[in-house]
N, C-alpha and C. Protein backbone atom coordinates (compact mmCIF):
# COMPACT_ATOMS: atom_id res chain seq x y z
N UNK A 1 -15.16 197.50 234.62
CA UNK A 1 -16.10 197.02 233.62
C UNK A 1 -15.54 195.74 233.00
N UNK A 2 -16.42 195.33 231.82
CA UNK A 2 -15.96 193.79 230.92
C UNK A 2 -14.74 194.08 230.28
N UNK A 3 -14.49 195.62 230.17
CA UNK A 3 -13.63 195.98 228.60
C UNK A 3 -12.39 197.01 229.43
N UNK A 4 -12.74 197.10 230.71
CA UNK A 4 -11.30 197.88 231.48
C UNK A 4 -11.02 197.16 232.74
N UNK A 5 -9.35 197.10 232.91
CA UNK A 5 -8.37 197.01 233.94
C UNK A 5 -9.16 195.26 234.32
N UNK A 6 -9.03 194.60 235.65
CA UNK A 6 -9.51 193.28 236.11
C UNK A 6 -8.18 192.45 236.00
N UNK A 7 -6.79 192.98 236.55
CA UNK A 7 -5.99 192.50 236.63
C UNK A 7 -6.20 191.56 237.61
N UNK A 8 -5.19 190.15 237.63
CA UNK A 8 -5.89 188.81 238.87
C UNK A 8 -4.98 188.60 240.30
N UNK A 9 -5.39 189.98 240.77
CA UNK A 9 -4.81 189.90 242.23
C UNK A 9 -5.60 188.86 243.50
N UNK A 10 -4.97 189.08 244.57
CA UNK A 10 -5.27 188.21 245.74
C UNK A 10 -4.29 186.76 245.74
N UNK A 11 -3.50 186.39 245.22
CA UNK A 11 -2.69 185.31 246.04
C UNK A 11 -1.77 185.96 246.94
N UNK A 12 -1.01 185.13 248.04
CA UNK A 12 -0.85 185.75 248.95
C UNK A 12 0.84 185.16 248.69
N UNK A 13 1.57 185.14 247.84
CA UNK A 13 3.10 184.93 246.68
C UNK A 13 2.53 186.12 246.38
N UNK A 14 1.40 187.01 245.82
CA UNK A 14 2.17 188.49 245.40
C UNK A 14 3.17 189.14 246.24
N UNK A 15 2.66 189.04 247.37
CA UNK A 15 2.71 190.16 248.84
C UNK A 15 4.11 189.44 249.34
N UNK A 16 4.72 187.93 249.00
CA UNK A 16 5.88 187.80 249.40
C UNK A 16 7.09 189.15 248.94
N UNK A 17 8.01 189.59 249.68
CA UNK A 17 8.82 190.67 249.24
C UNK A 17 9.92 190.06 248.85
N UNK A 18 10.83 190.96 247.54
CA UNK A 18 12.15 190.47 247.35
C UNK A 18 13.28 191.28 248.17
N UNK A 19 12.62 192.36 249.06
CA UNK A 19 13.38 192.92 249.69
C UNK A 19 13.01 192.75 251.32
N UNK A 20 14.14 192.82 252.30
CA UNK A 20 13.76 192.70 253.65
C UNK A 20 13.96 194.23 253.98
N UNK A 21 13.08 194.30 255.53
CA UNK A 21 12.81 195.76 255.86
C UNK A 21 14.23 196.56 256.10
N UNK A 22 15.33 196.10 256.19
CA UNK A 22 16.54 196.52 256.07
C UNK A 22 16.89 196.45 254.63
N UNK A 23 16.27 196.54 253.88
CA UNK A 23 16.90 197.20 252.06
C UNK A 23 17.55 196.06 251.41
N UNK A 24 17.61 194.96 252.34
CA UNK A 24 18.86 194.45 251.65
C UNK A 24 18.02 193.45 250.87
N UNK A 25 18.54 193.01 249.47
CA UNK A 25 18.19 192.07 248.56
C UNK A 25 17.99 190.97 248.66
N UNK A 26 16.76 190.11 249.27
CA UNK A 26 16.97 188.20 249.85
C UNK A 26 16.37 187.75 248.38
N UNK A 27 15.44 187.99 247.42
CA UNK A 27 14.73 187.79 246.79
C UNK A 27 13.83 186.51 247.02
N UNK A 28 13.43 186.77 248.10
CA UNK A 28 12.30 185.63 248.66
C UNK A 28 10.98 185.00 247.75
N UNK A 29 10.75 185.49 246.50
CA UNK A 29 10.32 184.65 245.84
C UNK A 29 10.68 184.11 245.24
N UNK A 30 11.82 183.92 244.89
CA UNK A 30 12.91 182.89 244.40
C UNK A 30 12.56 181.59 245.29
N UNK A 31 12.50 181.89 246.36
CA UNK A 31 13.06 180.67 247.71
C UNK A 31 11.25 180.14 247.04
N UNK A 32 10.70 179.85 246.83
CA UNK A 32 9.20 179.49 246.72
C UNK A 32 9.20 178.32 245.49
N UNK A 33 8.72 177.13 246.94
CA UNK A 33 8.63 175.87 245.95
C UNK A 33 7.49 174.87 245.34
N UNK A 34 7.20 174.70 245.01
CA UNK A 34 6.23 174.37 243.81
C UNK A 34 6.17 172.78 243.89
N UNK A 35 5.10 171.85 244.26
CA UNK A 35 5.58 170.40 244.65
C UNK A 35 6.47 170.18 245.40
N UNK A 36 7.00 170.46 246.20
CA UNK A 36 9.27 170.61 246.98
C UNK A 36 10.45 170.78 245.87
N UNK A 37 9.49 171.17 244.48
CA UNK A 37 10.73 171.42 243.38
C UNK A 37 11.05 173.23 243.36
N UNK A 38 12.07 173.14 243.05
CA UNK A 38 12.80 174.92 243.08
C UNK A 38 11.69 174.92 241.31
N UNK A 39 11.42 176.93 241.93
CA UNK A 39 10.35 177.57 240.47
C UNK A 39 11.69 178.92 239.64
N UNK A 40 11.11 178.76 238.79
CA UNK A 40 11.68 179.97 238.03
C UNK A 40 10.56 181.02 238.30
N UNK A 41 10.39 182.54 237.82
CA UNK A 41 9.61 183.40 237.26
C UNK A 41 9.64 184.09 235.95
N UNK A 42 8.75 183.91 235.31
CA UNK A 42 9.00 184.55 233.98
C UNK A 42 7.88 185.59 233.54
N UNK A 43 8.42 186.68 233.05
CA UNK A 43 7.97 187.80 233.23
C UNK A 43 7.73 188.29 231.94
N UNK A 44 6.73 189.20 231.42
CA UNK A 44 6.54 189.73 230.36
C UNK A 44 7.15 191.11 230.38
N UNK A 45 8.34 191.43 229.41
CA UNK A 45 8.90 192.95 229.73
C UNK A 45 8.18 193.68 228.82
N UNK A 46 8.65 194.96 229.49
CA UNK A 46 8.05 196.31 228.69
C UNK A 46 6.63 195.62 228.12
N UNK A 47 5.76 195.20 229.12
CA UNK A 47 4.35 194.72 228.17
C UNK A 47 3.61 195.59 227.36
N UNK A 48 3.07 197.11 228.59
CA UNK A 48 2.25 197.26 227.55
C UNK A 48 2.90 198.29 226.50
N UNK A 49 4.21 198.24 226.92
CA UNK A 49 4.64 199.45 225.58
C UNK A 49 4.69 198.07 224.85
N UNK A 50 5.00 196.82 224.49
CA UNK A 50 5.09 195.85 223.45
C UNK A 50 3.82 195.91 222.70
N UNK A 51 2.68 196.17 223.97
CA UNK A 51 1.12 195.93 223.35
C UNK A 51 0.84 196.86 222.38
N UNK A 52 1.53 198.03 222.47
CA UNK A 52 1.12 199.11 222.08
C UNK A 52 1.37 199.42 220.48
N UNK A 53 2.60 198.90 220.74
CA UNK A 53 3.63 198.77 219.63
C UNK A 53 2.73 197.91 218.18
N UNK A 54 2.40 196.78 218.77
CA UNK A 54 1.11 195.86 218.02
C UNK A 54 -0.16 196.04 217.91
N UNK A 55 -0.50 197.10 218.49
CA UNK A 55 -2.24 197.23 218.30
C UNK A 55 -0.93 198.68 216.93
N UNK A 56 -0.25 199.08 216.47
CA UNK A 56 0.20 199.88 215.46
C UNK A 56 0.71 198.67 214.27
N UNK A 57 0.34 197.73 214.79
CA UNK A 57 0.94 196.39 213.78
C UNK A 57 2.80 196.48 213.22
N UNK A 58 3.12 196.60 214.52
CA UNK A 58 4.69 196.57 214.67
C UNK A 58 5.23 195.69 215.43
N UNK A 59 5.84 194.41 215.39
CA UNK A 59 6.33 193.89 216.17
C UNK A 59 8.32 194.63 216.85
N UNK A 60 7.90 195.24 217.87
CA UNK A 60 9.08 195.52 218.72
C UNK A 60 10.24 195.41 218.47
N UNK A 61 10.48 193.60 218.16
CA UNK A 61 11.49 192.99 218.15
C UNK A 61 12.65 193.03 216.93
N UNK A 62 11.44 193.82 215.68
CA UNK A 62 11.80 193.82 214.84
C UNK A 62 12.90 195.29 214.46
N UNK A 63 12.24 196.44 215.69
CA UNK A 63 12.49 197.53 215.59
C UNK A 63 14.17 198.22 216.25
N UNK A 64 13.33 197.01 217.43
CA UNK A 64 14.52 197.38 218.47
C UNK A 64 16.01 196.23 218.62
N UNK A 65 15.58 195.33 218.20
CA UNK A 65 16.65 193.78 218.23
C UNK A 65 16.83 193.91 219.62
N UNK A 66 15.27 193.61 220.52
CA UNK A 66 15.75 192.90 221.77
C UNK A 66 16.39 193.79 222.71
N UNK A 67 16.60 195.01 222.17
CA UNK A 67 16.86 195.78 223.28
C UNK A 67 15.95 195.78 224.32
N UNK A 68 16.52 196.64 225.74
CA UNK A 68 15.69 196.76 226.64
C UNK A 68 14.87 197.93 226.22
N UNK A 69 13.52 198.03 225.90
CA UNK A 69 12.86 199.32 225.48
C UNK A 69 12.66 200.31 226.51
N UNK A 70 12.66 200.29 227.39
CA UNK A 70 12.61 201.73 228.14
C UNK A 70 14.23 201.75 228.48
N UNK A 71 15.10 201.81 227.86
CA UNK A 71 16.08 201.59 227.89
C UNK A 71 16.16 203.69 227.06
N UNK A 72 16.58 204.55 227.90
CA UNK A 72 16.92 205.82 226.98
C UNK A 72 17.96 206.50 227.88
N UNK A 73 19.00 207.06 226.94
CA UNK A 73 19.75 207.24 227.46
C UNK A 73 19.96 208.99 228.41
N UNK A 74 20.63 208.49 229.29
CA UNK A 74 20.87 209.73 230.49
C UNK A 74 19.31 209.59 230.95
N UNK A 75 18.71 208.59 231.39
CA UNK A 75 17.49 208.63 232.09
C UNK A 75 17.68 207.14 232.82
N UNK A 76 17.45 207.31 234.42
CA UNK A 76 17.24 205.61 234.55
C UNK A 76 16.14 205.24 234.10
N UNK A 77 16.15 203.58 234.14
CA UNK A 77 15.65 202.64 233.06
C UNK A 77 14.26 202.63 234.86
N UNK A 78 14.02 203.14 235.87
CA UNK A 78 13.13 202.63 236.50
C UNK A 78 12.14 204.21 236.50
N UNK A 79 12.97 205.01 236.33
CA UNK A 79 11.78 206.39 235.90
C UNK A 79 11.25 206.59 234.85
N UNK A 80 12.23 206.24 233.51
CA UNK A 80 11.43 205.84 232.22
C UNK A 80 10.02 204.84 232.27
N UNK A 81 10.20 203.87 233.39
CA UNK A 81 9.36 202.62 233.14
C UNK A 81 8.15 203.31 233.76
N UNK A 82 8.28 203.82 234.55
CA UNK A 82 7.61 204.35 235.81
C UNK A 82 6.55 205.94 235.19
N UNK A 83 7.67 206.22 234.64
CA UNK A 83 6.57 207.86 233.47
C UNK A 83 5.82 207.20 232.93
N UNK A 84 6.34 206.16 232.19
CA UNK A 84 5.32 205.45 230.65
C UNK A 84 4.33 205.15 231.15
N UNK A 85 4.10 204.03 232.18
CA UNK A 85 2.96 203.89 233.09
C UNK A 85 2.20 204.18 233.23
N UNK A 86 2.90 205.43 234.38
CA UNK A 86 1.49 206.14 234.56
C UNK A 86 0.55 207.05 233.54
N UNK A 87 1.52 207.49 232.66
CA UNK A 87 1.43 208.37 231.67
C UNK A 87 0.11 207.53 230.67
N UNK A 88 -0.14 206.68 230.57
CA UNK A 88 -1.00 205.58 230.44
C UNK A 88 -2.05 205.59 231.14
N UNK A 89 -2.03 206.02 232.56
CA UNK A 89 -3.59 206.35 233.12
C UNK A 89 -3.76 207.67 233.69
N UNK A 90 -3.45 208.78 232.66
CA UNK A 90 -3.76 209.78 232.69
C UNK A 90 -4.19 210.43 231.42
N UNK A 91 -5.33 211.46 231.67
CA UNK A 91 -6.03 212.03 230.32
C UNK A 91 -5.30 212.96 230.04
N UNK A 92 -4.42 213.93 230.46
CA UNK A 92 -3.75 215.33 230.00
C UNK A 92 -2.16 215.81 230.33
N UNK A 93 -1.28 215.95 229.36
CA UNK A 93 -0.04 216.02 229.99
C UNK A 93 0.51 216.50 231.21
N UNK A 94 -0.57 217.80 231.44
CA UNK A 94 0.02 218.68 232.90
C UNK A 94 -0.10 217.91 233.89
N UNK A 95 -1.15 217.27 233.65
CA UNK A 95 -1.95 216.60 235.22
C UNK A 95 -0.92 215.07 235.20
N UNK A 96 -0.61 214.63 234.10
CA UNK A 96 0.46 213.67 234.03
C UNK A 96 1.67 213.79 234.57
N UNK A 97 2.15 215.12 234.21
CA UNK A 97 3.52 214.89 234.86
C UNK A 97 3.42 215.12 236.35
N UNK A 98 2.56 215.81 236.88
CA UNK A 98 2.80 215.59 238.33
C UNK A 98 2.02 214.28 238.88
N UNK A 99 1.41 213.63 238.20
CA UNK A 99 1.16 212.22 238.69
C UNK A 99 2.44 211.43 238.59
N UNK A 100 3.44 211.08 237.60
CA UNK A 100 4.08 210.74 237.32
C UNK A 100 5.74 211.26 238.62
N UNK A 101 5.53 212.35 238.90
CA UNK A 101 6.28 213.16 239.71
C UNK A 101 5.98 212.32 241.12
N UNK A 102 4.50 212.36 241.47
CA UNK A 102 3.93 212.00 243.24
C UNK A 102 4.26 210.43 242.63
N UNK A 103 4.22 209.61 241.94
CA UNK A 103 4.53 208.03 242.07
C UNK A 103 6.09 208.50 242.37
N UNK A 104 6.88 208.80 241.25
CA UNK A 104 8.48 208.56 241.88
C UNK A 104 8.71 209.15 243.26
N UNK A 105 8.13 210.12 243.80
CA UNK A 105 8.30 210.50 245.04
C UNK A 105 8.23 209.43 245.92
N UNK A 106 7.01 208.42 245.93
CA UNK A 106 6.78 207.77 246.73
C UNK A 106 8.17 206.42 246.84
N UNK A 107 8.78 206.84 245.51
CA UNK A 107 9.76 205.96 245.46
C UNK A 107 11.45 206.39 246.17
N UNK A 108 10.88 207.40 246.44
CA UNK A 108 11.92 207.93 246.42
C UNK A 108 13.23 208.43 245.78
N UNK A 109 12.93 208.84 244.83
CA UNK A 109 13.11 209.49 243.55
C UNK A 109 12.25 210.96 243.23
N UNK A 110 13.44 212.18 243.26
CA UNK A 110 13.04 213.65 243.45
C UNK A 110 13.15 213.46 241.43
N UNK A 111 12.08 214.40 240.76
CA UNK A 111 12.47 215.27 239.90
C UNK A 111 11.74 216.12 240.05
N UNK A 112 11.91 217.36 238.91
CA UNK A 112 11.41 218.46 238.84
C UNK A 112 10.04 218.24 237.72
N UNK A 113 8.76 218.50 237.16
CA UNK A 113 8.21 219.00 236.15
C UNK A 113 8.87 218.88 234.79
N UNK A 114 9.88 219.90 235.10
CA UNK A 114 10.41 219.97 233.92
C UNK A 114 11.49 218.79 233.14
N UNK A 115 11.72 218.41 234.21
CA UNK A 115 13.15 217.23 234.32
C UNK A 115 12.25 216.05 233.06
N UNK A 116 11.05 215.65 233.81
CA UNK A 116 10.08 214.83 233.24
C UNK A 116 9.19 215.37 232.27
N UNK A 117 9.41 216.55 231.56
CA UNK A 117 8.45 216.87 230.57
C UNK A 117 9.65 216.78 229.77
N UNK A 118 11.22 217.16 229.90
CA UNK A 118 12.38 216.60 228.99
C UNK A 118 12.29 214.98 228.95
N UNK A 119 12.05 214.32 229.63
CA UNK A 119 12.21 212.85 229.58
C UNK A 119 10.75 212.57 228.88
N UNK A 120 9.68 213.00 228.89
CA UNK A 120 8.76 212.45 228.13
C UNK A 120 8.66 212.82 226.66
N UNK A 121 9.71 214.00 226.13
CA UNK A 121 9.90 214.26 224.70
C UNK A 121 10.80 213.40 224.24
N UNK A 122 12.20 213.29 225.35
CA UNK A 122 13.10 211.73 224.42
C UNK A 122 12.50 210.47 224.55
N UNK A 123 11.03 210.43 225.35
CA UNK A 123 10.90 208.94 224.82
C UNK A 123 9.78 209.20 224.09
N UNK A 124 9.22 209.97 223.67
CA UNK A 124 8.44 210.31 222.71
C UNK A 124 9.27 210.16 221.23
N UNK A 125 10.13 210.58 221.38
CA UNK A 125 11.18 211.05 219.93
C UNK A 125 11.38 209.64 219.98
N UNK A 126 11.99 208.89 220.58
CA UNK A 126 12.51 207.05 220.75
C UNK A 126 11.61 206.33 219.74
N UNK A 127 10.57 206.81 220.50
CA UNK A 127 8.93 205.87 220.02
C UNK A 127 7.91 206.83 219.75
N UNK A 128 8.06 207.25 218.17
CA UNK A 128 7.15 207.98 217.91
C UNK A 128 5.91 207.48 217.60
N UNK A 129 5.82 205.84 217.12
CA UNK A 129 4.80 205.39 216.77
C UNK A 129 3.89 204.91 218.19
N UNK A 130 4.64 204.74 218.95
CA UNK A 130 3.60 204.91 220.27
C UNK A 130 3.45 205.63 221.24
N UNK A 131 3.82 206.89 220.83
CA UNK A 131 3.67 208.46 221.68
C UNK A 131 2.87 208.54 221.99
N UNK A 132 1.17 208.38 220.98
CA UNK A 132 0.10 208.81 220.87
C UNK A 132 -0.72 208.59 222.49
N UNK A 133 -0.44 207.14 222.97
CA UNK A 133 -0.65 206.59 223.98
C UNK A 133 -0.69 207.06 225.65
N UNK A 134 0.21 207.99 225.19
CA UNK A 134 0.71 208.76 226.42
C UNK A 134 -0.39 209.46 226.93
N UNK A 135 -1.10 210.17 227.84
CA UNK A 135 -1.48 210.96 228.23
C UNK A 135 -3.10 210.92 227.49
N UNK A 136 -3.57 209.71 227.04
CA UNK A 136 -4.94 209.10 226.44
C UNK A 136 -5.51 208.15 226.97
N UNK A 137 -5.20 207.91 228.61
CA UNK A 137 -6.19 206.94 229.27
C UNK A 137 -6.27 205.89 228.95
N UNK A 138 -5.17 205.17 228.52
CA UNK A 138 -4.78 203.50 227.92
C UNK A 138 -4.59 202.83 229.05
N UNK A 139 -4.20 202.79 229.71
CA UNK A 139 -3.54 201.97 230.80
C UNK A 139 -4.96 200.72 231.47
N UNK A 140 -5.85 201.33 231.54
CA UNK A 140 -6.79 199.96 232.08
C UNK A 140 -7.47 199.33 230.46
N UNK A 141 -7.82 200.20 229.51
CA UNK A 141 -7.39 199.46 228.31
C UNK A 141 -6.71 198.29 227.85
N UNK A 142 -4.98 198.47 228.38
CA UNK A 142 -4.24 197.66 227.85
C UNK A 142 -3.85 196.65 229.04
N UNK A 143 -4.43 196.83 230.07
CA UNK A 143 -4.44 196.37 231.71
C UNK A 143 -5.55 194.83 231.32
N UNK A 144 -6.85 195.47 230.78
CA UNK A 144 -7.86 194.09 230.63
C UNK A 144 -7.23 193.22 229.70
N UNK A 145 -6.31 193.94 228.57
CA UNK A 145 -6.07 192.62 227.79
C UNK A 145 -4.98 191.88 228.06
N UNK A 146 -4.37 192.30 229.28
CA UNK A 146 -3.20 191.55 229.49
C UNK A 146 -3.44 190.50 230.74
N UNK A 147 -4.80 191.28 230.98
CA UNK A 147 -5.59 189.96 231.65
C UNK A 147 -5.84 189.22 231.57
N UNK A 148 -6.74 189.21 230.32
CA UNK A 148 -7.16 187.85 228.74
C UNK A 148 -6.18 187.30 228.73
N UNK A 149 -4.93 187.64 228.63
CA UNK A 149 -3.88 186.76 228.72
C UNK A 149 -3.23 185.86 229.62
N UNK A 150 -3.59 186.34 230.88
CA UNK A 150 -3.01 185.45 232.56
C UNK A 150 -4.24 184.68 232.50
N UNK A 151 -5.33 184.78 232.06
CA UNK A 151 -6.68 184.19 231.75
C UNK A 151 -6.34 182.73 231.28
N UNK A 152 -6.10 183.01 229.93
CA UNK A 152 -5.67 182.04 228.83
C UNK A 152 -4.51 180.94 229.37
N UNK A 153 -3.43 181.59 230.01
CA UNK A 153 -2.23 181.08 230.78
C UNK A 153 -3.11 179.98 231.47
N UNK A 154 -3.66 180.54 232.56
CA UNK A 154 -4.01 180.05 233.71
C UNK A 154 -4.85 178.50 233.27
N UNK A 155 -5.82 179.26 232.08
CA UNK A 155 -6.65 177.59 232.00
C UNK A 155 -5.46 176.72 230.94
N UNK A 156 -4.80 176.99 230.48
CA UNK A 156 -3.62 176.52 229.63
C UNK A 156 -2.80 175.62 230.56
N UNK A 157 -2.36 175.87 231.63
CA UNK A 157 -1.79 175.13 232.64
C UNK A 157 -2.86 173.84 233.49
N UNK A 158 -4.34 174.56 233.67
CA UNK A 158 -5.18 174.19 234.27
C UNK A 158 -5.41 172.69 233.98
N UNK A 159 -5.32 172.80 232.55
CA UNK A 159 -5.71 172.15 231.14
C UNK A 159 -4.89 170.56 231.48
N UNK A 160 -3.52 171.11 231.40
CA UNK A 160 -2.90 170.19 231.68
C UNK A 160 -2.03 169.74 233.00
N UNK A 161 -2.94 170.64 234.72
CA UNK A 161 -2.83 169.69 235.61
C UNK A 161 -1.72 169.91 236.47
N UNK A 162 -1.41 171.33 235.79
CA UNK A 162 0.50 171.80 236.23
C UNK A 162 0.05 173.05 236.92
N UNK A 163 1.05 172.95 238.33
CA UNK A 163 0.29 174.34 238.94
C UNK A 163 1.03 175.27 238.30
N UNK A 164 0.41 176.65 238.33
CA UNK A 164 1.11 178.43 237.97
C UNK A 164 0.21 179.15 238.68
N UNK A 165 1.32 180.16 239.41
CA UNK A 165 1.27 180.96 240.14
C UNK A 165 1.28 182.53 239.59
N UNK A 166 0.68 183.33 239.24
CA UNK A 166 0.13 184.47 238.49
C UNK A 166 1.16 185.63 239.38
N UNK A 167 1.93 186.81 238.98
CA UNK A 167 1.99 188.14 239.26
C UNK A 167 2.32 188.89 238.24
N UNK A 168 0.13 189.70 238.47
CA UNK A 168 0.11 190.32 237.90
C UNK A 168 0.44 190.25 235.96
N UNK A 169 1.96 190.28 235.65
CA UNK A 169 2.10 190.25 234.55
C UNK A 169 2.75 188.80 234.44
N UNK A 170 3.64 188.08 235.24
CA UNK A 170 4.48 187.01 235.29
C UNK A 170 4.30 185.87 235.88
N UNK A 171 4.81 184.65 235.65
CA UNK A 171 4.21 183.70 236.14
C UNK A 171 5.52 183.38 236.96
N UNK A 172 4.95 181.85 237.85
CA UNK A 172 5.71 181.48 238.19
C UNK A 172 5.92 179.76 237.90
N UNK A 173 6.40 179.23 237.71
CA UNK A 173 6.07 177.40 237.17
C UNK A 173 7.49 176.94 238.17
N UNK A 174 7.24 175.14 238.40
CA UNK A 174 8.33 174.77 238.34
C UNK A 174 9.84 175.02 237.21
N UNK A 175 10.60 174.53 237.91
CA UNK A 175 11.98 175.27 236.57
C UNK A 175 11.53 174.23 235.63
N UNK A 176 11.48 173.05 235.87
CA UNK A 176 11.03 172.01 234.86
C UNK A 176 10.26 172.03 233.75
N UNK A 177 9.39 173.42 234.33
CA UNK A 177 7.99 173.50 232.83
C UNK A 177 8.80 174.90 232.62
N UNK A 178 10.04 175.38 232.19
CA UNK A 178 10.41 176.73 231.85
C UNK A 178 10.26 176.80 230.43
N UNK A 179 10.38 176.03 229.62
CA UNK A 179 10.17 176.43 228.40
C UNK A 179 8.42 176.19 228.07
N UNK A 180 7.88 174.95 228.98
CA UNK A 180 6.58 174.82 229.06
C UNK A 180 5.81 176.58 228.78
N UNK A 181 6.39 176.97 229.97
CA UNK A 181 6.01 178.42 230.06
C UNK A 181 6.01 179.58 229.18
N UNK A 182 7.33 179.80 228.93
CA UNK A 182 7.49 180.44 227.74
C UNK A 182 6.56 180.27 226.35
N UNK A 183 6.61 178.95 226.48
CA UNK A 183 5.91 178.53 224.65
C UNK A 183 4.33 179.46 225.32
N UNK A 184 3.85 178.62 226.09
CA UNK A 184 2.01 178.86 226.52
C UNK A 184 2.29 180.86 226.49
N UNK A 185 2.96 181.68 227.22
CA UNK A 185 3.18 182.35 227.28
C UNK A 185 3.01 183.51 225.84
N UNK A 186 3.91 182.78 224.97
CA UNK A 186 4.00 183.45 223.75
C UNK A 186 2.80 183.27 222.85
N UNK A 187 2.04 181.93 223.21
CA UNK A 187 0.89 181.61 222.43
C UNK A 187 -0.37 182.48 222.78
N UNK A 188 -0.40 182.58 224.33
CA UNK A 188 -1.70 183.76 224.62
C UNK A 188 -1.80 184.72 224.29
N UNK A 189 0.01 185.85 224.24
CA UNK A 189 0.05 186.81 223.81
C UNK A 189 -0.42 186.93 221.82
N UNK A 190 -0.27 185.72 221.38
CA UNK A 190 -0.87 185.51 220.03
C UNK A 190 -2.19 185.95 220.14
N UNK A 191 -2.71 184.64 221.00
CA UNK A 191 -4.27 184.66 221.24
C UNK A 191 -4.85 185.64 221.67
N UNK A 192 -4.33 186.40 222.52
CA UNK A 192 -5.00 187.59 222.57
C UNK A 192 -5.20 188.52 221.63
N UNK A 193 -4.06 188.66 220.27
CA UNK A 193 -4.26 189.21 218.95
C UNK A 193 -3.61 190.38 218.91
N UNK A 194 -2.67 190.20 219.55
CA UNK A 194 -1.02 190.65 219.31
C UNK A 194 -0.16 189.97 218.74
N UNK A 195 0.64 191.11 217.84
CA UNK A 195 1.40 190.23 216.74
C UNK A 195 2.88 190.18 217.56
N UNK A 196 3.89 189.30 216.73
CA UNK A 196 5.24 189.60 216.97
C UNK A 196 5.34 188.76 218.21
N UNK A 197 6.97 189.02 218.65
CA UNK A 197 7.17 187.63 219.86
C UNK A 197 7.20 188.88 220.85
N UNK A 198 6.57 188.37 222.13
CA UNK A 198 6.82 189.46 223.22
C UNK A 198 8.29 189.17 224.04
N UNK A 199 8.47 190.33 225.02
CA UNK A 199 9.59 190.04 225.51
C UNK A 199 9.49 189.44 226.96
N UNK A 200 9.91 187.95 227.10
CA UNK A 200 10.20 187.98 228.17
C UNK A 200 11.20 187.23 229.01
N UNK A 201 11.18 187.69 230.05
CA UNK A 201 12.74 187.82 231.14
C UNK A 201 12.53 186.65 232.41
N UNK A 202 13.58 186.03 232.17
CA UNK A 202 13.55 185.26 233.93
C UNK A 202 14.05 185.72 234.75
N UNK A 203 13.11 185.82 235.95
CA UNK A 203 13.88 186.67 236.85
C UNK A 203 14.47 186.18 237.47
């Protein structure tokens, strides 16, 4: 619909891999050049737990000082990221945790039910002000507005004539426009009507 999910897939730099079919690490979108100039990527972290955090009129940054937020301890930082998620496009806890269970599988990553109904109370307890979120069908919710935002990016660059390359949540620019990026970056997440500075990472 106008008001859910419409994330801006189809370039064909998503589908480049940072991994080769032997596991090993090339990070091949790194190698991706922009005019024949070398690009950075810059990424929005922990987005929509940041979003979430601000539609409660909390800026993050203020809470956490920049920590990594799915950052909890005795849990990796890619099953935490990975529960919150999905846990986001699901209506009911039961049916959540085994959604949450069949994604890490596919990752290859075993837990139990229970393993992940303990990990969704310490990050519940972490972040009590955005618990609520969990298991309430947010995720294409907070999916369209982070769209509005690669939206805004996109004609922001357009505007002034400079190519950017969209994934999903992160862009990609020459290294030359890196702070270019960042600033436009932090301004959409304004414009979209989120408070506070968001977090983000070069990869």
């Amino acid at each position: 619909s106008f008001e859910q999910g419409g994330r801006i897939y189809g370039g064909f730099w998503e589908q480049i891999p940072n991994n080769d079919k032997d596991g090993e690490v090339r990070e091949y979108r790194k190698k991706i050049l922009i005019n024949g100039n070398k690009t950075v990527e810059l990424d929005f972290s922990s987005l929509h737990l940041t979003m979430a955090y601000s539609r409660e009129k909390i800026d993050p940054l203020t809470v956490f000082e920049q920590e990594d937020l799915y950052e909890l301890p005795g849990y990796e930082r890619t099953v935490v990221k990975t529960s919150w998620n999905v846990s986001l496009s699901c209506h009911r806890r039961d049916n959540g945790l085994g959604a949450i269970q069949k994604e890490l599988k596919k990752m290859g990553i075993k837990k139990t039910t229970e393993e992940l109904s303990d990990l969704v109370d310490a990050f519940q307890a972490k972040h009590p002000k955005v618990a609520k979120y969990m298991f309430k069908n947010w995720g294409l919710k907070l999916q369209f507005q982070d769209s509005e935002m690669m939206i805004i990016i996109i004609q922001r660059f357009d505007e002034l004539g400079i190519p950017v390359l969209t994934v999903h949540d992160s862009i990609i620019v020459e290294e030359k426009h890196e702070e270019l990026g960042l600033r436009i970056m932090q301004e959409s997440y304004n414009e979209a009507g989120f408070i506070g500075t968001p977090l983000i990472r070069k990869e």
